[in-house]
N, C-alpha and C. Protein backbone atom coordinates (compact mmCIF):
# COMPACT_ATOMS: atom_id res chain seq x y z
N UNK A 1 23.61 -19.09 0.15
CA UNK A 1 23.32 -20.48 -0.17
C UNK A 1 22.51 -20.54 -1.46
N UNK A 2 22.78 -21.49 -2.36
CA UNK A 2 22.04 -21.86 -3.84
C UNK A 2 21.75 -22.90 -3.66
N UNK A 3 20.31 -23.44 -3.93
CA UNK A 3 20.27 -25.02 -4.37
C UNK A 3 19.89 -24.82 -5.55
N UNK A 4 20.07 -26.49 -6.66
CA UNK A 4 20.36 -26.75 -7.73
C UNK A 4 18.95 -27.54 -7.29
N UNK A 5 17.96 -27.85 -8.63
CA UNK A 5 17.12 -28.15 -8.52
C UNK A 5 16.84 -28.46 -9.95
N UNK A 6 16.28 -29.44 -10.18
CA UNK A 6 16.27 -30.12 -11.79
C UNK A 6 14.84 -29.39 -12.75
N UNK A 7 14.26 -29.21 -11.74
CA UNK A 7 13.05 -27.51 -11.87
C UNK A 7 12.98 -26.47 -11.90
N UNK A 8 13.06 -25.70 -12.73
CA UNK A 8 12.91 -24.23 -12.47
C UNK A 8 12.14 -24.00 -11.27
N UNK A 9 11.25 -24.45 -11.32
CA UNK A 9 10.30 -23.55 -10.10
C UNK A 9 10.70 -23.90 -8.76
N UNK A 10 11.72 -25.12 -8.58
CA UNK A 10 12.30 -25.19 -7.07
C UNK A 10 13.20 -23.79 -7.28
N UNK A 11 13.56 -23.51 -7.69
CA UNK A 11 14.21 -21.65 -7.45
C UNK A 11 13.59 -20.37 -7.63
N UNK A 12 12.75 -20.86 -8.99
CA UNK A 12 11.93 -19.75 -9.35
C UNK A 12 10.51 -19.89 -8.87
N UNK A 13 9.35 -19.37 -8.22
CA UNK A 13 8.22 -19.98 -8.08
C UNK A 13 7.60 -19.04 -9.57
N UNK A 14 6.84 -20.55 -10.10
CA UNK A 14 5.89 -19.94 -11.54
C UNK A 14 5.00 -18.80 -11.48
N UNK A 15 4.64 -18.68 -10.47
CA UNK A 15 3.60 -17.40 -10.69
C UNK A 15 4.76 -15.62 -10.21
N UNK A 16 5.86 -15.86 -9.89
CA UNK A 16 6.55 -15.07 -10.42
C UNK A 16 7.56 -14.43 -11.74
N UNK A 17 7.80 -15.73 -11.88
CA UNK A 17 8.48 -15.81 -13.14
C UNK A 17 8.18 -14.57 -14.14
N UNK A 18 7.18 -14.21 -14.30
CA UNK A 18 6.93 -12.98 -15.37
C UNK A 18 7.79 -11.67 -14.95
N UNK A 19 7.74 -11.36 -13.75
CA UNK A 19 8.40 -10.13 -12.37
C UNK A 19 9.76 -9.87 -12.85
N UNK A 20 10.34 -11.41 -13.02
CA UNK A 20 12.04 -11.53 -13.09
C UNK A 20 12.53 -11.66 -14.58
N UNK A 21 11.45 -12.03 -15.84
CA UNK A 21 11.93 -12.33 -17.17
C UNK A 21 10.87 -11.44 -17.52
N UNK A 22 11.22 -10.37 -18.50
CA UNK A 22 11.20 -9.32 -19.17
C UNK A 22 10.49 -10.42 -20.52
N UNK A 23 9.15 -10.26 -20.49
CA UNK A 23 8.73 -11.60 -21.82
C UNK A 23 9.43 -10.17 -23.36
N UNK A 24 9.24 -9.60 -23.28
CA UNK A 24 9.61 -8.10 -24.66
C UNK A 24 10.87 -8.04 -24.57
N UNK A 25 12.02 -8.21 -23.92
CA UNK A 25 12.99 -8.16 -23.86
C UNK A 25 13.85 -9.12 -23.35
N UNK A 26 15.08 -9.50 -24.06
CA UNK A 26 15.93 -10.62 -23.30
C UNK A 26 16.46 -10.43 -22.80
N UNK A 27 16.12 -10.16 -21.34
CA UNK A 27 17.07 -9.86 -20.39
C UNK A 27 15.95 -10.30 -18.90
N UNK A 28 16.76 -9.99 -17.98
CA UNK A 28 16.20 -10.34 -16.44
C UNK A 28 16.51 -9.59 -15.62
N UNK A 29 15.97 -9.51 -14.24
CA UNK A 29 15.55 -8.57 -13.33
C UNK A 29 16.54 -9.01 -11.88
N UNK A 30 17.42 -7.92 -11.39
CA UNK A 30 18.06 -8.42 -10.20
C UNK A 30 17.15 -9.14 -9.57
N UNK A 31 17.52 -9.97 -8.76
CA UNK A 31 16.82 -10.95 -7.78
C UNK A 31 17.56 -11.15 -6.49
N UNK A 32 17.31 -11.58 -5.44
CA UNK A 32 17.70 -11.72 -3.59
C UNK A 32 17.19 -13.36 -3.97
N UNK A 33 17.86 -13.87 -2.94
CA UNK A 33 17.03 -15.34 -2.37
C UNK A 33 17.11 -15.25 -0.98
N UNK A 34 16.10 -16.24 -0.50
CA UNK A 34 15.88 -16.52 0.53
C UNK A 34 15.78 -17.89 0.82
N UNK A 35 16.63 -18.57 1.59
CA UNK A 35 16.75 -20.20 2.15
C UNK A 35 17.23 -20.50 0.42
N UNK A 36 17.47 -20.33 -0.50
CA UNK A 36 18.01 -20.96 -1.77
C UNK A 36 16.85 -20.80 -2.47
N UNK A 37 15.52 -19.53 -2.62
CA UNK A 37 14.90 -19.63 -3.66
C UNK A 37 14.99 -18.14 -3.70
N UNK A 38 14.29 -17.69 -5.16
CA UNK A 38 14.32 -16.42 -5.37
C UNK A 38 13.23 -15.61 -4.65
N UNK A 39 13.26 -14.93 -3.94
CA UNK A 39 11.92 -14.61 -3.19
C UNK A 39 11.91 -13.13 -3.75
N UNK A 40 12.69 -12.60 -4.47
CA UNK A 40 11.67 -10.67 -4.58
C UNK A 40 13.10 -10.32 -5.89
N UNK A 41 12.74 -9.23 -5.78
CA UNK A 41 13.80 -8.97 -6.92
C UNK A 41 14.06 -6.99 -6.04
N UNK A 42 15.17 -6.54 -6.62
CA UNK A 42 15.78 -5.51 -6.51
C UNK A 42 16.56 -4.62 -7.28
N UNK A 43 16.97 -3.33 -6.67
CA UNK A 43 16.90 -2.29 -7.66
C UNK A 43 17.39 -0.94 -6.59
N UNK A 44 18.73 -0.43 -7.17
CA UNK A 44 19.51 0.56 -6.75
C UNK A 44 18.85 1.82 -6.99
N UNK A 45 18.15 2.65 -6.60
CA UNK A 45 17.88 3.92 -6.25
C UNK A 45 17.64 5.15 -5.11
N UNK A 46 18.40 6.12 -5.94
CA UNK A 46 18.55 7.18 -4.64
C UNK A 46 19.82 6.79 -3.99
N UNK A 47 20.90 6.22 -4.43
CA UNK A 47 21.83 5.91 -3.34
C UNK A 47 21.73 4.40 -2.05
N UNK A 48 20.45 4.20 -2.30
CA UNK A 48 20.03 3.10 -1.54
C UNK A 48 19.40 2.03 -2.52
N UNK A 49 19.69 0.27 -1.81
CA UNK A 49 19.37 -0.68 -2.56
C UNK A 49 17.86 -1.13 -1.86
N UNK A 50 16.81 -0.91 -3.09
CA UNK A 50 15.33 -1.41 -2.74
C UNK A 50 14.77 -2.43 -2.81
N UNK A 51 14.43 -2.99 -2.15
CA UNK A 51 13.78 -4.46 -1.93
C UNK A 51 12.20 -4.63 -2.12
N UNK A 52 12.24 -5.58 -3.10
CA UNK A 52 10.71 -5.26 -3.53
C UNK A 52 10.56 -7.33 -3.33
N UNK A 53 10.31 -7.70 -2.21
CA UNK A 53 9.62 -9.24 -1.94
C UNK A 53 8.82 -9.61 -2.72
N UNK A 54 8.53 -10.83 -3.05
CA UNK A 54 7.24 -11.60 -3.10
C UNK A 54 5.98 -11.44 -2.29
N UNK A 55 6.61 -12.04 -1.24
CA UNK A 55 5.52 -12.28 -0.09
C UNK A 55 6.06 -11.84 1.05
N UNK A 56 5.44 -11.20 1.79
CA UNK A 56 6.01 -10.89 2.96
C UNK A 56 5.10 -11.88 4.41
N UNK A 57 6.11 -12.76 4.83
CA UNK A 57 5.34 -13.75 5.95
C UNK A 57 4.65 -13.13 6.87
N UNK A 58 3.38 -13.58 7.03
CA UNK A 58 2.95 -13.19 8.19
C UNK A 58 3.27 -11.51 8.64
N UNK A 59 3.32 -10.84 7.85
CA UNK A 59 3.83 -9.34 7.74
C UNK A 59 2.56 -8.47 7.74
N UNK A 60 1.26 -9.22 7.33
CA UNK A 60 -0.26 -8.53 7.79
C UNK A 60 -0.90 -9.09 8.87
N UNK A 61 -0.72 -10.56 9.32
CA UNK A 61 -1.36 -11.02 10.58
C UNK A 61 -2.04 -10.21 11.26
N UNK A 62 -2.93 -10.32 11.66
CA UNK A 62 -3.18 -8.76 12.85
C UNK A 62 -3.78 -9.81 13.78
N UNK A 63 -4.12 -11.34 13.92
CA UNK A 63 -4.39 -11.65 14.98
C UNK A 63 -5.39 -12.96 14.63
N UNK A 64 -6.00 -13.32 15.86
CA UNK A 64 -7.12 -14.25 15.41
C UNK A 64 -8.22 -14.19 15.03
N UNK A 65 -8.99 -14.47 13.78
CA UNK A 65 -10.18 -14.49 13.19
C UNK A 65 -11.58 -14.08 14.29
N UNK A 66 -12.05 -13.07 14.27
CA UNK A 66 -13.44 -12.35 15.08
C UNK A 66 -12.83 -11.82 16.03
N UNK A 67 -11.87 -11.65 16.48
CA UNK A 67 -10.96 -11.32 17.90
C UNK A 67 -10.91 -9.86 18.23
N UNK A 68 -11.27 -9.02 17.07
CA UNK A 68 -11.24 -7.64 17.29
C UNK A 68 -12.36 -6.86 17.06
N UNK A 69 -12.71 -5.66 18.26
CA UNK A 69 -13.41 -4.61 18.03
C UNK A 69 -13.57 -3.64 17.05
N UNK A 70 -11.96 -3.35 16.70
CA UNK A 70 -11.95 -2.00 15.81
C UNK A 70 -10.50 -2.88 15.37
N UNK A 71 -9.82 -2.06 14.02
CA UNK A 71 -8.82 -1.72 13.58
C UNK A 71 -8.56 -0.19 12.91
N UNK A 72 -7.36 0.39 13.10
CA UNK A 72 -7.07 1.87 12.69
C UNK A 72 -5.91 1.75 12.12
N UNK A 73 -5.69 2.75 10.97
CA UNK A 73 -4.64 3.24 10.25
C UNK A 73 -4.39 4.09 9.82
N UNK A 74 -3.21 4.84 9.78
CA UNK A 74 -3.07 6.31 9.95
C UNK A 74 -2.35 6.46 9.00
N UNK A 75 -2.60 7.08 7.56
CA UNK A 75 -1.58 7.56 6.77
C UNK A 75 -0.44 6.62 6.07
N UNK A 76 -0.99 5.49 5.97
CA UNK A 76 0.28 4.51 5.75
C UNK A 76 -0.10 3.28 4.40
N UNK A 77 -1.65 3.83 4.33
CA UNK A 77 -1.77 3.02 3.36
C UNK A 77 -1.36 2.72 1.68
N UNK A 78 -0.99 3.97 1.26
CA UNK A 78 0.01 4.19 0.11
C UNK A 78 1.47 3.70 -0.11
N UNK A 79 1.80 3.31 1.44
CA UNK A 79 3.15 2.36 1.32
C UNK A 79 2.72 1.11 1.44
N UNK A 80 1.10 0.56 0.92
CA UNK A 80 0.74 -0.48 0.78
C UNK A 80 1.11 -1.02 -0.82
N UNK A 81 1.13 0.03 -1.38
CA UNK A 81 1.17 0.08 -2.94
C UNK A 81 2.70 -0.44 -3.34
N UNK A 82 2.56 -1.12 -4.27
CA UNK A 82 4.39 -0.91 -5.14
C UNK A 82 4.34 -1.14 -6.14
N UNK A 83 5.47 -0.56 -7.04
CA UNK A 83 5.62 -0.75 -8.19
C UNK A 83 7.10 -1.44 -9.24
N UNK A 84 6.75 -2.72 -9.58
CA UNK A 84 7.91 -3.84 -10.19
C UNK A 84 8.68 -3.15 -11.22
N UNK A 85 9.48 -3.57 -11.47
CA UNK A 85 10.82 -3.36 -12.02
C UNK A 85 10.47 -2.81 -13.53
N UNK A 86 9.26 -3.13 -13.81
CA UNK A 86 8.24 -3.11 -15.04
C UNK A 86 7.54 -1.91 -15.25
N UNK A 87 7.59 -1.35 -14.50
CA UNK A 87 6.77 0.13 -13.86
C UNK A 87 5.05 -0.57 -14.02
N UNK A 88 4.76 -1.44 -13.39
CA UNK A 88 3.38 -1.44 -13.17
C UNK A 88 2.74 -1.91 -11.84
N UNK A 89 1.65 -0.86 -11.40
CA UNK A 89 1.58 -1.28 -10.01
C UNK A 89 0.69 -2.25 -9.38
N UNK A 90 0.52 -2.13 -7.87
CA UNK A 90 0.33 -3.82 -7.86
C UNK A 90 -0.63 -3.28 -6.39
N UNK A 91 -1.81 -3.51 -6.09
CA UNK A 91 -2.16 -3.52 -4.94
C UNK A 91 -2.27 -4.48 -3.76
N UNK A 92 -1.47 -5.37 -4.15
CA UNK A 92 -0.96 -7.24 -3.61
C UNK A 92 -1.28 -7.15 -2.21
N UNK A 93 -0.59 -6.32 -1.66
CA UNK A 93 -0.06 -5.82 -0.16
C UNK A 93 -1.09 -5.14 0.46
N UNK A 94 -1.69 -4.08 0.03
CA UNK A 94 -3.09 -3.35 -0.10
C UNK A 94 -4.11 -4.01 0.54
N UNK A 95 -4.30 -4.51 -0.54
CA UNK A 95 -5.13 -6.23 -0.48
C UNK A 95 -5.09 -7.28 0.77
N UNK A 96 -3.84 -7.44 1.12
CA UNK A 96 -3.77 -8.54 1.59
C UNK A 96 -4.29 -7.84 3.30
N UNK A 97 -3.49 -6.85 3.35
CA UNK A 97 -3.67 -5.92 4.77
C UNK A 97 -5.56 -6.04 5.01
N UNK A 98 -6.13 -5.77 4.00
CA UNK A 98 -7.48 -5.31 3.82
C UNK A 98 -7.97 -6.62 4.69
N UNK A 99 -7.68 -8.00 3.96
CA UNK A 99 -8.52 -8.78 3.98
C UNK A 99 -8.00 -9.35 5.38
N UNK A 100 -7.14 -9.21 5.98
CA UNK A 100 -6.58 -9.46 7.12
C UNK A 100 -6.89 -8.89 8.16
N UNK A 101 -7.57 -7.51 7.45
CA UNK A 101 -8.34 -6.94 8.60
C UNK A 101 -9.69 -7.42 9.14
N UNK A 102 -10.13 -7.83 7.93
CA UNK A 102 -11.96 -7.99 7.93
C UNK A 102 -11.72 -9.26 8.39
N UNK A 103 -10.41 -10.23 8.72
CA UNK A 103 -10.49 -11.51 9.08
C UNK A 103 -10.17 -11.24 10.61
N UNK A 104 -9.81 -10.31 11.26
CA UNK A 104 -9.38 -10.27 12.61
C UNK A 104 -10.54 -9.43 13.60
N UNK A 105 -11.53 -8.80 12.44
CA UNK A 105 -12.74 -8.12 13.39
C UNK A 105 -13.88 -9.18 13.44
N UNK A 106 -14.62 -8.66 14.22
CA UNK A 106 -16.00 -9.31 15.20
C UNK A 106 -16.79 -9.01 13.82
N UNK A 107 -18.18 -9.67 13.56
CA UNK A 107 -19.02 -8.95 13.02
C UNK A 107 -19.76 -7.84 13.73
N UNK A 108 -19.60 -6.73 12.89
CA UNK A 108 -19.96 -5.60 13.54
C UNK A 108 -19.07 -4.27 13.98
N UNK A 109 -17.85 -5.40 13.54
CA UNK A 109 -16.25 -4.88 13.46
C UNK A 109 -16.06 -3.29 12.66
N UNK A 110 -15.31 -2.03 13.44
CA UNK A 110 -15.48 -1.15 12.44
C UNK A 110 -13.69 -1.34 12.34
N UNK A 111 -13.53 -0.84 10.89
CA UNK A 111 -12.04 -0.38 10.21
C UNK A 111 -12.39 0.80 10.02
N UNK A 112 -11.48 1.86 10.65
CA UNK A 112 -10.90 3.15 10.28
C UNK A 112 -9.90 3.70 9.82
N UNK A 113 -9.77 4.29 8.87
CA UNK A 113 -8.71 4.38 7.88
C UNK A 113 -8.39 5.98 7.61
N UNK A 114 -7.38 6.68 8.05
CA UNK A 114 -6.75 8.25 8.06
C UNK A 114 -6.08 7.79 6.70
N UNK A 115 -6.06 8.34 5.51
CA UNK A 115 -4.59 8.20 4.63
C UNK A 115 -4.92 9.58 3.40
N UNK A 116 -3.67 9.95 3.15
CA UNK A 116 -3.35 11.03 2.40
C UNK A 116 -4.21 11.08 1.19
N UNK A 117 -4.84 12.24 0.67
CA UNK A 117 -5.85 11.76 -0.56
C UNK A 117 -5.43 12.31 -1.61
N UNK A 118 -6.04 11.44 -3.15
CA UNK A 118 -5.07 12.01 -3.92
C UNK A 118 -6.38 12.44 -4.82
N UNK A 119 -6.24 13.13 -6.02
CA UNK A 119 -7.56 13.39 -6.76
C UNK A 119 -7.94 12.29 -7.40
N UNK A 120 -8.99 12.29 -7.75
CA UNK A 120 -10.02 10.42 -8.06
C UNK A 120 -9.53 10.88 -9.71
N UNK A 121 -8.44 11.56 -10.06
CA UNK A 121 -8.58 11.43 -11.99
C UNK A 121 -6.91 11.01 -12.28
N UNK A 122 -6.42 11.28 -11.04
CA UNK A 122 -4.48 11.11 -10.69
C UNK A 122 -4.38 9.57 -11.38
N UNK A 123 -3.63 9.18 -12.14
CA UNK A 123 -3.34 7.79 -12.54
C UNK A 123 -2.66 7.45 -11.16
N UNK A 124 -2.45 5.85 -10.41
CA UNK A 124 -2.37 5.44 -9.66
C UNK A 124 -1.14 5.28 -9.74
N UNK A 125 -0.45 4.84 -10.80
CA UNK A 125 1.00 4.93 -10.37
C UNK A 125 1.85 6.10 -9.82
N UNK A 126 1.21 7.39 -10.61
CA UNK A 126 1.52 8.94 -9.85
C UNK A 126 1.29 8.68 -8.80
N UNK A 127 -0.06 8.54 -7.49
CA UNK A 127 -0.63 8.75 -6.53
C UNK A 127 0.19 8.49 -5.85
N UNK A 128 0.85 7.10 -5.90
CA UNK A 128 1.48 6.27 -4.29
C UNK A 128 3.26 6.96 -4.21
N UNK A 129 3.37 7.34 -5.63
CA UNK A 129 4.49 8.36 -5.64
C UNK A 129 4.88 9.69 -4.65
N UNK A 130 3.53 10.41 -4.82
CA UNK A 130 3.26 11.54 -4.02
C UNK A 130 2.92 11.13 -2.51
N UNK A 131 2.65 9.60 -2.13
CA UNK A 131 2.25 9.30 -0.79
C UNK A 131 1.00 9.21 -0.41
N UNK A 132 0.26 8.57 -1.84
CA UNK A 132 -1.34 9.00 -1.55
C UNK A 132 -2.07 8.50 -2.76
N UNK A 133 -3.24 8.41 -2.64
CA UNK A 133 -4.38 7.45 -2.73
C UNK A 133 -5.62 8.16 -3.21
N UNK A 134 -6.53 7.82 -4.38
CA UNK A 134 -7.80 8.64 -4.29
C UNK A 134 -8.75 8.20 -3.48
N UNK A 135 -9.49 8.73 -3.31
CA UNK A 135 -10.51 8.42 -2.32
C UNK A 135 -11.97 6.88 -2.29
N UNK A 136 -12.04 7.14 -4.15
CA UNK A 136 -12.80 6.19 -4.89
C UNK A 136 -11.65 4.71 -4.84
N UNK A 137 -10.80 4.77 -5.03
CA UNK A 137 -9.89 3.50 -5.19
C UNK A 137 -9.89 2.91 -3.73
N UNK A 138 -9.83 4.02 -2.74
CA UNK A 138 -9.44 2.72 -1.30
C UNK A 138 -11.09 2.36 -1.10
N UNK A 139 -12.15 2.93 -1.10
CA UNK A 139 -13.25 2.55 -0.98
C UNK A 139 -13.61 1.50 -1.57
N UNK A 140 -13.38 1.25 -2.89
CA UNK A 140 -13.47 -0.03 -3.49
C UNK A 140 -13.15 -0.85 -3.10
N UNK A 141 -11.54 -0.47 -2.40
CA UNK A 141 -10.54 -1.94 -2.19
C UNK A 141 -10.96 -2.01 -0.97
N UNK A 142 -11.42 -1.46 -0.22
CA UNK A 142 -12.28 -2.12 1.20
C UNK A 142 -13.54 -2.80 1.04
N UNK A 143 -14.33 -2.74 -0.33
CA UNK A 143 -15.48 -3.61 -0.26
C UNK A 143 -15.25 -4.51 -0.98
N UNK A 144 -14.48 -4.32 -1.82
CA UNK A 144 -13.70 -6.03 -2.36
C UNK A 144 -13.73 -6.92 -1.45
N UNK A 145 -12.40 -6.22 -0.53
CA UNK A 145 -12.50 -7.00 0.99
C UNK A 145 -13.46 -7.79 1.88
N UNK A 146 -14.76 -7.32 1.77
CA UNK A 146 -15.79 -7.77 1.86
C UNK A 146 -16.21 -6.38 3.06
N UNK A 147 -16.02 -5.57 3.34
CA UNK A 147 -16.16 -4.03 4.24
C UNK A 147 -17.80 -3.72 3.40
N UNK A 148 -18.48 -2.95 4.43
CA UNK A 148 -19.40 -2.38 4.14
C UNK A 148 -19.06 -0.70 4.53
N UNK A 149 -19.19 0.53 3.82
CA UNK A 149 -18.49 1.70 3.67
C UNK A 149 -19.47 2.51 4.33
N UNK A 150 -19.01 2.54 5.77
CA UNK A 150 -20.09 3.42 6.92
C UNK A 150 -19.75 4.94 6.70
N UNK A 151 -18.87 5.41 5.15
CA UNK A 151 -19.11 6.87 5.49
C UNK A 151 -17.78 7.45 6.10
N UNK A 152 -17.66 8.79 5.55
CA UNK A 152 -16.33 9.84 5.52
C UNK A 152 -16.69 10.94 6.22
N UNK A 153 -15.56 11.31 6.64
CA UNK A 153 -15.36 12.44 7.95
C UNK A 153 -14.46 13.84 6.90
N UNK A 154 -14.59 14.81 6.48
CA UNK A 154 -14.10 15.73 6.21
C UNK A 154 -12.99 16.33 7.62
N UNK A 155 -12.93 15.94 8.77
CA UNK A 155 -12.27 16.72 9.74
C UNK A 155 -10.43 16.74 9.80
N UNK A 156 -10.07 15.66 8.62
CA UNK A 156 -8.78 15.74 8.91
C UNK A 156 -8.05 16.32 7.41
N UNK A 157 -9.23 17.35 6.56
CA UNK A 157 -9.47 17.84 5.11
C UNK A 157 -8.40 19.12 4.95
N UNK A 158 -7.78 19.43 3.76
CA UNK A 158 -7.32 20.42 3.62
C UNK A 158 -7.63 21.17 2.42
N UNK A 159 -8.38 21.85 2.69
CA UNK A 159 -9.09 22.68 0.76
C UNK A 159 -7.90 23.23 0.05
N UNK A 160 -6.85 23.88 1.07
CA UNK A 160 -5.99 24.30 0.66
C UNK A 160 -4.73 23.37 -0.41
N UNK A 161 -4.50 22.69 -0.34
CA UNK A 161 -3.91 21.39 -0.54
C UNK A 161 -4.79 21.00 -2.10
N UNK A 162 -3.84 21.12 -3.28
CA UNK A 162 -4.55 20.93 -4.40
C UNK A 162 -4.69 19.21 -4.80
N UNK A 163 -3.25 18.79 -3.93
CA UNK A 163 -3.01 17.08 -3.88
C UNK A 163 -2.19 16.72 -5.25
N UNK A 164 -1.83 17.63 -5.73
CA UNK A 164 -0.78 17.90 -6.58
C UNK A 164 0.68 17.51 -6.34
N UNK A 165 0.94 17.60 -5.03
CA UNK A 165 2.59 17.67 -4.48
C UNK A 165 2.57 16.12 -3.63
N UNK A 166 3.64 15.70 -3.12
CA UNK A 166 4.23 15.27 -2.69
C UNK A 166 4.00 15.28 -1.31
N UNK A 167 3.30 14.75 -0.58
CA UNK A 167 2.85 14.87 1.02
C UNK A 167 3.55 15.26 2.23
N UNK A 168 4.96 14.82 1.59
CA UNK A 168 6.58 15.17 2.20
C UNK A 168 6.87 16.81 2.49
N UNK A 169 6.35 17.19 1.26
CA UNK A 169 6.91 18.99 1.37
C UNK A 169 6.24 19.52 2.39
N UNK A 170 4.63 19.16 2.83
CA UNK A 170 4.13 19.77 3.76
C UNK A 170 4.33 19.90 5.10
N UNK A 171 3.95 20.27 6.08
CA UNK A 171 4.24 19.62 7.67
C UNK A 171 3.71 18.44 7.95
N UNK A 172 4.43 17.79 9.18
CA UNK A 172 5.46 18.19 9.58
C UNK A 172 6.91 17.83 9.34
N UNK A 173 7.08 17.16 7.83
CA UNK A 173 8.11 17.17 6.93
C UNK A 173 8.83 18.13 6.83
N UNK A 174 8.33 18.69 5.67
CA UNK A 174 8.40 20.54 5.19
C UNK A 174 9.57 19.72 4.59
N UNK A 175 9.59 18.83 3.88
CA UNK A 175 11.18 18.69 2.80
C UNK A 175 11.74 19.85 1.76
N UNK A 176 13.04 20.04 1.87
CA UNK A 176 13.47 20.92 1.32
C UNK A 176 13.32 21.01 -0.18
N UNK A 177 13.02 19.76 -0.79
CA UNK A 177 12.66 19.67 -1.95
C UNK A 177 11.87 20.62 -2.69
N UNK A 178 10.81 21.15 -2.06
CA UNK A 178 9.29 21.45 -2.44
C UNK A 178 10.13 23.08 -3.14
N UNK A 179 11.61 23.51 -2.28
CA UNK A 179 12.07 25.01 -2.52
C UNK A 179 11.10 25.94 -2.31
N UNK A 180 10.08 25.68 -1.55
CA UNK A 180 9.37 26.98 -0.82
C UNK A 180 9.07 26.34 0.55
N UNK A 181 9.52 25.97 1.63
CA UNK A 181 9.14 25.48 2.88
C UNK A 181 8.45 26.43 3.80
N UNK A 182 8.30 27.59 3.43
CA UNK A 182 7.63 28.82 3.90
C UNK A 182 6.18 28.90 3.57
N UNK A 183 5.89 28.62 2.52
CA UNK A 183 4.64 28.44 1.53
C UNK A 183 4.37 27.22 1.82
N UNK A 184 4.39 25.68 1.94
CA UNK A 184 3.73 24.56 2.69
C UNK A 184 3.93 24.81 3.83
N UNK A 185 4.52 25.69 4.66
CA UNK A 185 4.23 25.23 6.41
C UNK A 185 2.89 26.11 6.55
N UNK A 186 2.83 27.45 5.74
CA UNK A 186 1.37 28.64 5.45
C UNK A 186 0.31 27.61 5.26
N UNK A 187 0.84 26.54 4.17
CA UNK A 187 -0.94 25.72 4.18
C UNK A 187 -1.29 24.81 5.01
N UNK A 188 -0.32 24.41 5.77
CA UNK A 188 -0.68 23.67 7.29
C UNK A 188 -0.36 21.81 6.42
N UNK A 189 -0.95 21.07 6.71
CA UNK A 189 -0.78 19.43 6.72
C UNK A 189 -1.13 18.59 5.19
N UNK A 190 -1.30 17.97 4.56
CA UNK A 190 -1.72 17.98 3.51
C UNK A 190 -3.10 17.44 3.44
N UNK A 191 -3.85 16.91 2.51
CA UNK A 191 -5.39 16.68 2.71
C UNK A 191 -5.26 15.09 3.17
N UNK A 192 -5.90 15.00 4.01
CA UNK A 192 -6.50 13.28 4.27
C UNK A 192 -7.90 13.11 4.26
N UNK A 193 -8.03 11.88 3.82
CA UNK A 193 -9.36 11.22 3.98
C UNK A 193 -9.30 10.63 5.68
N UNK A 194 -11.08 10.43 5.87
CA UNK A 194 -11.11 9.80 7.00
C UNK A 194 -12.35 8.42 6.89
N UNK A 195 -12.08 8.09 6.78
CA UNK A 195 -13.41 6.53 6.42
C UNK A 195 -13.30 5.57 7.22
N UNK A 196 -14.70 5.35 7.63
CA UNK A 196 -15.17 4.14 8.38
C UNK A 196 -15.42 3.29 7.26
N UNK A 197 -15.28 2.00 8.09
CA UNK A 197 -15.76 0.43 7.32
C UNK A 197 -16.00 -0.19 8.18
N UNK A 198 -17.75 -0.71 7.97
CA UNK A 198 -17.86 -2.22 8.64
C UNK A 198 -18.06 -3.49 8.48
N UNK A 199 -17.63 -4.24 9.00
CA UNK A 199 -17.71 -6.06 8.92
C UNK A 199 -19.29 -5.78 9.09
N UNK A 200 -19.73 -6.27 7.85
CA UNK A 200 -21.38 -6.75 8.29
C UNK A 200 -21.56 -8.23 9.30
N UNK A 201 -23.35 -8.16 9.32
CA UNK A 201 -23.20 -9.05 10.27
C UNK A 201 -23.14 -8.47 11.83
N UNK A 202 -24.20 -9.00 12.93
CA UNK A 202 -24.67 -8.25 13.99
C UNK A 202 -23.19 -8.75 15.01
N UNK A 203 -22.97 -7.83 15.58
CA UNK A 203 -22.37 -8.00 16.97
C UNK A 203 -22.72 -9.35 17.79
N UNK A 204 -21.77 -9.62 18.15
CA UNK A 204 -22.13 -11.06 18.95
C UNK A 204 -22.61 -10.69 20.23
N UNK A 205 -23.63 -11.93 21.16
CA UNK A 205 -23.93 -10.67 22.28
C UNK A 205 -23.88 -11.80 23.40
């Protein structure tokens, strides 16, 4: 379905517009719609077609405002990251998860966060490539959030693990890619961080 609209922005919304028109170049960016507007744009790689949205509805919800004790996340926060058609990345999603968290805990609320670590000097567009994150960047983006940073756990650490590779080659992946699957299964898992965050503000009683 297309609707015709005597506005650009009934198809296009303005604060995307930059995403889909190349301002350095005359040309434009595949695009999807949704209900008759443009909602994300896309892009053939690897054999598979990638979908990169606008907004994803209600896709962080985690619930009702003070309603929770704890929230946890395991390794997943680097597929919070993406990067536009432009090659520049975007912590939109990151972000939005973050603040959705600190909106669904109690004061007093802790967030715990497992995710793959990357070295704090790795440019960020590399990092989320390899499946991973420096350690200084998610800390930030949790006190943006408004998180107070209760402190890191070394127990889920790998010294071995330079954070160089690709998180995939290691166990319990072991992708054939890496061409030594003998040599990452020897160094065991790859390195993760482990960090607490809390909602300031006393416990309700």
């Amino acid at each position: 379905m297309l609707l015709v609209h005597a506005r650009r922005t009934g198809v296009v919304p303005e604060q995307h517009r930059s995403r889909i028109f190349n301002v350095r170049t005359p040309h434009s960016v595949n695009t999807f719609l949704v209900d008759g507007r443009v909602a994300g744009t896309w892009r053939y790689a690897d054999g598979e077609v990638r979908l990169e949205p606008f907004e994803l509805e209600n896709y962080l919800h985690l619930g009702a405002p003070d309603s929770a004790d704890m929230v946890v996340t395991f390794r997943n926060m680097h597929d919070l990251m993406v990067q536009n058609v432009h090659g520049e990345e975007s912590d939109h999603f990151l972000m939005a998860f973050l603040r959705n968290a600190y909106q669904v805990l109690k004061p007093g609320g802790i967030l715990g966060i497992v995710s793959h670590r990357a070295n704090p000097d790795m440019p960020l567009w590399k990092c989320f490539h390899l499946a991973r994150l420096p350690q200084p960047f998610l800390i930030h983006a949790a006190e943006e959030a408004g998180f107070k940073f209760g402190g890191a756990s070394e127990i889920n650490a790998n010294p071995k693990d330079t954070r160089a590779k690709p998180v995939f080659w290691f166990p319990p992946a072991l992708s054939k890619a890496s061409g030594d699957q003998a040599h990452y299964k020897a160094l065991g898992e790859a390195d993760n961080m482990t960090l607490r965050f809390i909602k300031p503000g006393a416990p309700a009683r």
